[in-house]
Protein backbone atom coordinates (compact mmCIF):
# COMPACT_ATOMS: atom_id res chain seq x y z
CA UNK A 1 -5.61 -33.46 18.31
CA UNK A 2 -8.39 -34.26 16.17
CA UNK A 3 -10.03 -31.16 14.93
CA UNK A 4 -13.53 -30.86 12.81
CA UNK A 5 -14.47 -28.27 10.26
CA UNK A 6 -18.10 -27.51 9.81
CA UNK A 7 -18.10 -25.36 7.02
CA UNK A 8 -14.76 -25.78 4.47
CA UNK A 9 -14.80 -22.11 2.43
CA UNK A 10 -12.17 -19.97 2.48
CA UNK A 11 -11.62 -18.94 6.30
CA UNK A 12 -11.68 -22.50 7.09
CA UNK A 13 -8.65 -23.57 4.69
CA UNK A 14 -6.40 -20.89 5.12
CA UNK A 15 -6.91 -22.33 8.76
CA UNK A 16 -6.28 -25.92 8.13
CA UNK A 17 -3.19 -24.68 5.74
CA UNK A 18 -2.05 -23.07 8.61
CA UNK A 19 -2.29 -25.57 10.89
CA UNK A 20 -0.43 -27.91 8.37
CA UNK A 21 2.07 -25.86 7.69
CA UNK A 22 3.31 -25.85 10.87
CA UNK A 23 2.89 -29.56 11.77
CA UNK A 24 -0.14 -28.24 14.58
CA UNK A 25 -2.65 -31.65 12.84
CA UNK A 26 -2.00 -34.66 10.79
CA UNK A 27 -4.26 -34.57 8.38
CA UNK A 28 -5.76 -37.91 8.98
CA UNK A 29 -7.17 -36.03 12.16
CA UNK A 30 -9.32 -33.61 10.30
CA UNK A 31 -12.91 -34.00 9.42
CA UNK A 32 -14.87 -31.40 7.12
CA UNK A 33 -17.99 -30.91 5.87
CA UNK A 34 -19.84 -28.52 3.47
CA UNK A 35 -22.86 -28.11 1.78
CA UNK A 36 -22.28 -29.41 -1.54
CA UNK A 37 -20.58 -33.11 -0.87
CA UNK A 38 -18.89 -33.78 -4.42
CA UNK A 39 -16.99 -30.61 -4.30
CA UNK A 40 -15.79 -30.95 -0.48
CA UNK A 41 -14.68 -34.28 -1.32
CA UNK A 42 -12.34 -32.65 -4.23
CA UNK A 43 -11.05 -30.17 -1.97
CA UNK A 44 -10.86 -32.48 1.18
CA UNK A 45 -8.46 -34.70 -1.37
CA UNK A 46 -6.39 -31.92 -2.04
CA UNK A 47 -5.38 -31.66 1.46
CA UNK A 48 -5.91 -35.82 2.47
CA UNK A 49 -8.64 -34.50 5.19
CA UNK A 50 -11.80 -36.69 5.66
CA UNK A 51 -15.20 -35.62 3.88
CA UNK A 52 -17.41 -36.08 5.69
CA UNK A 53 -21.84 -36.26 4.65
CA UNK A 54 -22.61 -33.78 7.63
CA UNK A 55 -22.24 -31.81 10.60
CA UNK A 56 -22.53 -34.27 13.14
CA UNK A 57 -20.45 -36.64 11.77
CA UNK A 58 -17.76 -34.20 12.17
CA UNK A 59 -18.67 -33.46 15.67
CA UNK A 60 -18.47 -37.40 16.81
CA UNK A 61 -14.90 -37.67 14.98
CA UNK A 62 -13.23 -34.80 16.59
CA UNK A 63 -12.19 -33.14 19.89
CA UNK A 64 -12.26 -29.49 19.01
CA UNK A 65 -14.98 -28.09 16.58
CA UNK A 66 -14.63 -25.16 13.84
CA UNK A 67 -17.94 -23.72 12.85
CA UNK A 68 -16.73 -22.03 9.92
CA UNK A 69 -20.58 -21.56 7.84
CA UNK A 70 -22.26 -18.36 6.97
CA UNK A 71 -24.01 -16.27 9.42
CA UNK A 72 -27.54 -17.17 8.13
CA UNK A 73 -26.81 -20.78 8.24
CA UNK A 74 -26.22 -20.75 11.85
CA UNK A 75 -29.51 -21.06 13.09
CA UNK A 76 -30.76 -23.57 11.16
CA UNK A 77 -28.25 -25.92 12.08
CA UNK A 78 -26.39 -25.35 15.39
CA UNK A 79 -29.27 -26.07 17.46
CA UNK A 80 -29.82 -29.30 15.69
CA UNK A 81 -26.16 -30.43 16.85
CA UNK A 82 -25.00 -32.63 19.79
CA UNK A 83 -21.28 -31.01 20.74
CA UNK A 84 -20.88 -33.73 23.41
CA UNK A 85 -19.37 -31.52 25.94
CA UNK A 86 -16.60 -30.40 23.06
CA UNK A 87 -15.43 -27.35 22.51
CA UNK A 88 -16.62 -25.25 19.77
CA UNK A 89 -15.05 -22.69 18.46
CA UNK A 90 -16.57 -20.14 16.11
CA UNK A 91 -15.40 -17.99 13.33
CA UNK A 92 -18.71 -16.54 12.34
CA UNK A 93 -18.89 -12.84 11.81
CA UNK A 94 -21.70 -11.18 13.91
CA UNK A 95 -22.36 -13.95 15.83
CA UNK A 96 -21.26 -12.74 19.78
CA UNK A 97 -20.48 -15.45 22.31
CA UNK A 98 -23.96 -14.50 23.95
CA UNK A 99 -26.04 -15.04 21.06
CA UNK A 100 -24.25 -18.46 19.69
CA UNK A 101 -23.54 -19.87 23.10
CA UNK A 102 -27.28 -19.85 23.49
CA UNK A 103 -27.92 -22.34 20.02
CA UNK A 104 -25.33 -24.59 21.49
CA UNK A 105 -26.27 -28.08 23.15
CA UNK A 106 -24.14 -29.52 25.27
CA UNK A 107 -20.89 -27.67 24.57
CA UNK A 108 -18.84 -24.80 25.10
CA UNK A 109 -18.33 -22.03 23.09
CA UNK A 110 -15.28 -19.57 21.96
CA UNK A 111 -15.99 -16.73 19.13
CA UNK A 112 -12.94 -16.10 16.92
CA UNK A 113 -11.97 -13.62 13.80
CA UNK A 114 -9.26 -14.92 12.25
CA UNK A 115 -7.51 -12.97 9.23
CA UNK A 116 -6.29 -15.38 5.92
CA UNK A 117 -2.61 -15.09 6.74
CA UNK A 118 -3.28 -17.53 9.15
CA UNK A 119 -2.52 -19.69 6.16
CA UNK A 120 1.33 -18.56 5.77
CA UNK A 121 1.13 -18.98 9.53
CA UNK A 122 1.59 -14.82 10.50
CA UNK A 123 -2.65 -14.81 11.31
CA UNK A 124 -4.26 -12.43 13.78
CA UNK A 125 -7.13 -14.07 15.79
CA UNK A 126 -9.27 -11.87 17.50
CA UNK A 127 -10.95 -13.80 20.40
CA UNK A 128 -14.23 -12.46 22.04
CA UNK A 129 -12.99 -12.44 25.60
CA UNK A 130 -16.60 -13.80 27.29
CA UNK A 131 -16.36 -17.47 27.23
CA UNK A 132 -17.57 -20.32 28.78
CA UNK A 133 -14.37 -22.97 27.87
CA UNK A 134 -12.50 -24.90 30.75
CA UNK A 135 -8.60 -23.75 31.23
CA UNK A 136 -7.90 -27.08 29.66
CA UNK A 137 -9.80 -26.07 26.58
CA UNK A 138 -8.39 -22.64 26.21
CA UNK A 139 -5.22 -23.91 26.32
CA UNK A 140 -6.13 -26.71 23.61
CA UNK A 141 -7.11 -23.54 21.38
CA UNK A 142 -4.35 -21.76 22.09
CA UNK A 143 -1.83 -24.85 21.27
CA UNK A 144 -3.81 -24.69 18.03
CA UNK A 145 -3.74 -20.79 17.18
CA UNK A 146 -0.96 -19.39 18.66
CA UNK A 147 1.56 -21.21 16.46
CA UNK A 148 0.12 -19.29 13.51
CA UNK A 149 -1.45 -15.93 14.05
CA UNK A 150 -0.89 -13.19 17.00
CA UNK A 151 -3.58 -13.99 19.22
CA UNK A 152 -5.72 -11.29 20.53
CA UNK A 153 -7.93 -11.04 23.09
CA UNK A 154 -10.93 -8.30 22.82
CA UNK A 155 -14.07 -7.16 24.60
CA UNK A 156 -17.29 -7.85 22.92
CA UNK A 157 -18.40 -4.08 22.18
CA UNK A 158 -14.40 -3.23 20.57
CA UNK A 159 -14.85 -6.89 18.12
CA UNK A 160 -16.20 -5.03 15.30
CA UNK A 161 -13.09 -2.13 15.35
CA UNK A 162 -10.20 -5.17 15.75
CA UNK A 163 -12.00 -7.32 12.87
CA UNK A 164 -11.87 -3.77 10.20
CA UNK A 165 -8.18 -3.10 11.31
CA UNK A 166 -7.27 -7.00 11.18
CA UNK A 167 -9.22 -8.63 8.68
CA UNK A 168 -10.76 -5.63 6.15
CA UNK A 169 -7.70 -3.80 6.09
CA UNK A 170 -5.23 -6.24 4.36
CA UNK A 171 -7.53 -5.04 1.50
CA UNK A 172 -6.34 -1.60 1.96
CA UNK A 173 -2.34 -2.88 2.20
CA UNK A 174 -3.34 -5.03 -1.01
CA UNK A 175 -4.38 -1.61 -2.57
CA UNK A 176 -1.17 -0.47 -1.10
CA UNK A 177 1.02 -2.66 -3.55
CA UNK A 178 -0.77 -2.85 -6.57
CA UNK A 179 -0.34 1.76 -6.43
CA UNK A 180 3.58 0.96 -5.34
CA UNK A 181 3.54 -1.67 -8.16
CA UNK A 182 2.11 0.84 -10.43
CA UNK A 183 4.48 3.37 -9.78
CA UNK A 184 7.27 1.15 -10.08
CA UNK A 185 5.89 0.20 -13.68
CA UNK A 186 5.79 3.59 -15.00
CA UNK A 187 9.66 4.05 -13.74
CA UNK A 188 10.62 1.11 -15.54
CA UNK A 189 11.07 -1.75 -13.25
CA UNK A 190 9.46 -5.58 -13.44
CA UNK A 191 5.82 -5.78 -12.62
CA UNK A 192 6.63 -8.83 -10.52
CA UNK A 193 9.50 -7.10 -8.31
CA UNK A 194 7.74 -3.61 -7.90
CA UNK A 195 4.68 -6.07 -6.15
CA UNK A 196 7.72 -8.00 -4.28
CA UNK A 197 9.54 -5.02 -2.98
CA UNK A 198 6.20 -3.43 -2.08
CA UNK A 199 5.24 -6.61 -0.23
CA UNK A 200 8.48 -7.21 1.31
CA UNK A 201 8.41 -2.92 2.41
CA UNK A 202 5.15 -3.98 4.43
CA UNK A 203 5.81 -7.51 6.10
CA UNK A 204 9.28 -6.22 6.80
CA UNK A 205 7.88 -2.82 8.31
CA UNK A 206 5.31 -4.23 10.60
CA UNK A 207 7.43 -6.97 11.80
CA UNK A 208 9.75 -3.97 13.20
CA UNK A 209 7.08 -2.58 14.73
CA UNK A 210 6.51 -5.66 16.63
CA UNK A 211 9.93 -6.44 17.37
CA UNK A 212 11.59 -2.87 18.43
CA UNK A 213 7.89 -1.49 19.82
CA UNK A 214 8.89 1.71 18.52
CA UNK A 215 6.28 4.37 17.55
CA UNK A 216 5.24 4.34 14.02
CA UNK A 217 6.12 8.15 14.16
CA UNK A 218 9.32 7.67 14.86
CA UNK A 219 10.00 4.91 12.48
CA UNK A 220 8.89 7.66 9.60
CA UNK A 221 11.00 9.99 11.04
CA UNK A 222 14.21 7.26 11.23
CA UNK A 223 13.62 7.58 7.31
CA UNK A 224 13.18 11.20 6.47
CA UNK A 225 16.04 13.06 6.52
CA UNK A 226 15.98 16.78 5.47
CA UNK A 227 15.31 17.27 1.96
CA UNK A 228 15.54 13.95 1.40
CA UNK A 229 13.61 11.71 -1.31
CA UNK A 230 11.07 10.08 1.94
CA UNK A 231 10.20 13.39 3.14
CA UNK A 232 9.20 14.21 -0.03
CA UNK A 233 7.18 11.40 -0.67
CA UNK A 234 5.86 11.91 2.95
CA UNK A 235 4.65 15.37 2.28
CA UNK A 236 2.79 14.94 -0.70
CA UNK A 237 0.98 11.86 0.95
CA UNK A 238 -0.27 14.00 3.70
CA UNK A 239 -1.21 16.88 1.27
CA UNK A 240 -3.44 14.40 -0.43
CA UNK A 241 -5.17 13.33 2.83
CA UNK A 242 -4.07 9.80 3.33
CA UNK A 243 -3.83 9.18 6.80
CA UNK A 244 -7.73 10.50 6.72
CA UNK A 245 -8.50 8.30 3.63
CA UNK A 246 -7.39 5.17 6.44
CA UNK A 247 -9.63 6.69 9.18
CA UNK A 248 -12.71 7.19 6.83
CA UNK A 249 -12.17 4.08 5.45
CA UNK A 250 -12.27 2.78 9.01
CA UNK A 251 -15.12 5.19 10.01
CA UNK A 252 -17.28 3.79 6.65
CA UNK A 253 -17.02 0.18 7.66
CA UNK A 254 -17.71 0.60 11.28
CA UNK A 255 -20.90 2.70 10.81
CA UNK A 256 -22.29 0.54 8.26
């Protein structure tokens, strides 16, 4: 499949390193462009991706579209675009399926949040479920994203409370490991193992949650045996408030 990139920041590369990573593109079949054309061709050489001088350049080169620009780029330039009855699929924050579909000529449309683990390939894409795609194309997309992230699909009015928990909180986890990192420090261990065992605790913790679909109550408990060191730990955690630090940190971000 030959895939465009309109837009090659961040979100879109941890994408594309995804997507190579797992063998989903050759990368002789992507085409990218960005604002600044000297830099994009640096980075498009790191990866051996065409550079390409603009947006619809990519668009007449590829089969599925990524519009991967800032919010208040989009109307500028989507309406200006020919999608020649491709599909285009968006990962612009605050832009609904109603309100983009309605810039778009001649294509359809499919609003994404994808988190930057995509890149390692263990992603979550959050996919606005009000679309106008064929079967054929959903399936295309899904070929394309469900190799690397768990693909979710969400309503419209819940997109904004599946984006904090999948792609603000890995900020909170991050703050997570650098404390556990900390702590490890003071005890006496290597900087560089307290982070790894922190980060290993997390991935490996989560991915039992997926696997076993066992409460995350009962996987505390599994670990807290009476007057044990966990329990400990556990109490102290919930005498300084930290499961409400996570739901005011949730509540902040949604009501802003």
């Amino acid at each position: 499949m030959k895939i465009g990139m309109i837009g090659f920041g961040n979100m879109a590369q941890a994408m594309l390193e995804g997507f190579l990573l797992k063998a989903l593109v050759e990368p002789e079949d992507v085409f990218v462009c960005a604002a600044h054309y000297d830099l994009l061709c640096l980075r498009a050489q790191q990866y051996g991706v065409h550079a390409c001088h603009d947006a619809q350049e990519v668009i007449d080169q590829s089969e599925l579209i990524l519009l991967a620009i800032k919010p208040y780029q989009v109307e500028a330039l989507v309406p200006s675009l020919d999608f020649q009855e491709k599909l285009l699929v968006s990962v612009v924050a605050g832009y609904s399926f109603e309100k983009l579909s309605k810039l778009v000529s001649h294509g359809n449309t499919i609003c994404i949040i994808p988190n930057t683990p995509i890149a390692i390939g263990e992603g979550i894409t959050l996919v606005e479920e009000e679309t106008n795609s064929t079967p054929e194309e959903l399936a295309s997309f899904m070929s394309l994203f469900s190799p690397v992230s768990l693909v979710q699909f969400v309503d419209e009015a819940h997109m904004k409370t599946a984006l904090i928990l999948a792609s603000c909180a890995p900020a909170f986890a991050d703050l997570m490991i650098e404390a556990l990192g900390d702590a490890g420090v003071e005890y006496g261990l290597d900087r560089k193992m307290a982070y790894t065992l922190a980060a290993k605790m997390l991935v490996g913790t989560g991915g039992l949650y997926l696997e076993k679909g066992l409460h995350p109550g009962a996987m505390k408990d599994a670990v807290c045996s009476p007057k044990g060191m966990t329990i400990k730990g556990v109490t102290t955690l919930e005498k300084r408030g930290f499961r409400a630090s996570l739901i005011e940190a949730v509540e902040a971000i949604d009501e802003s």
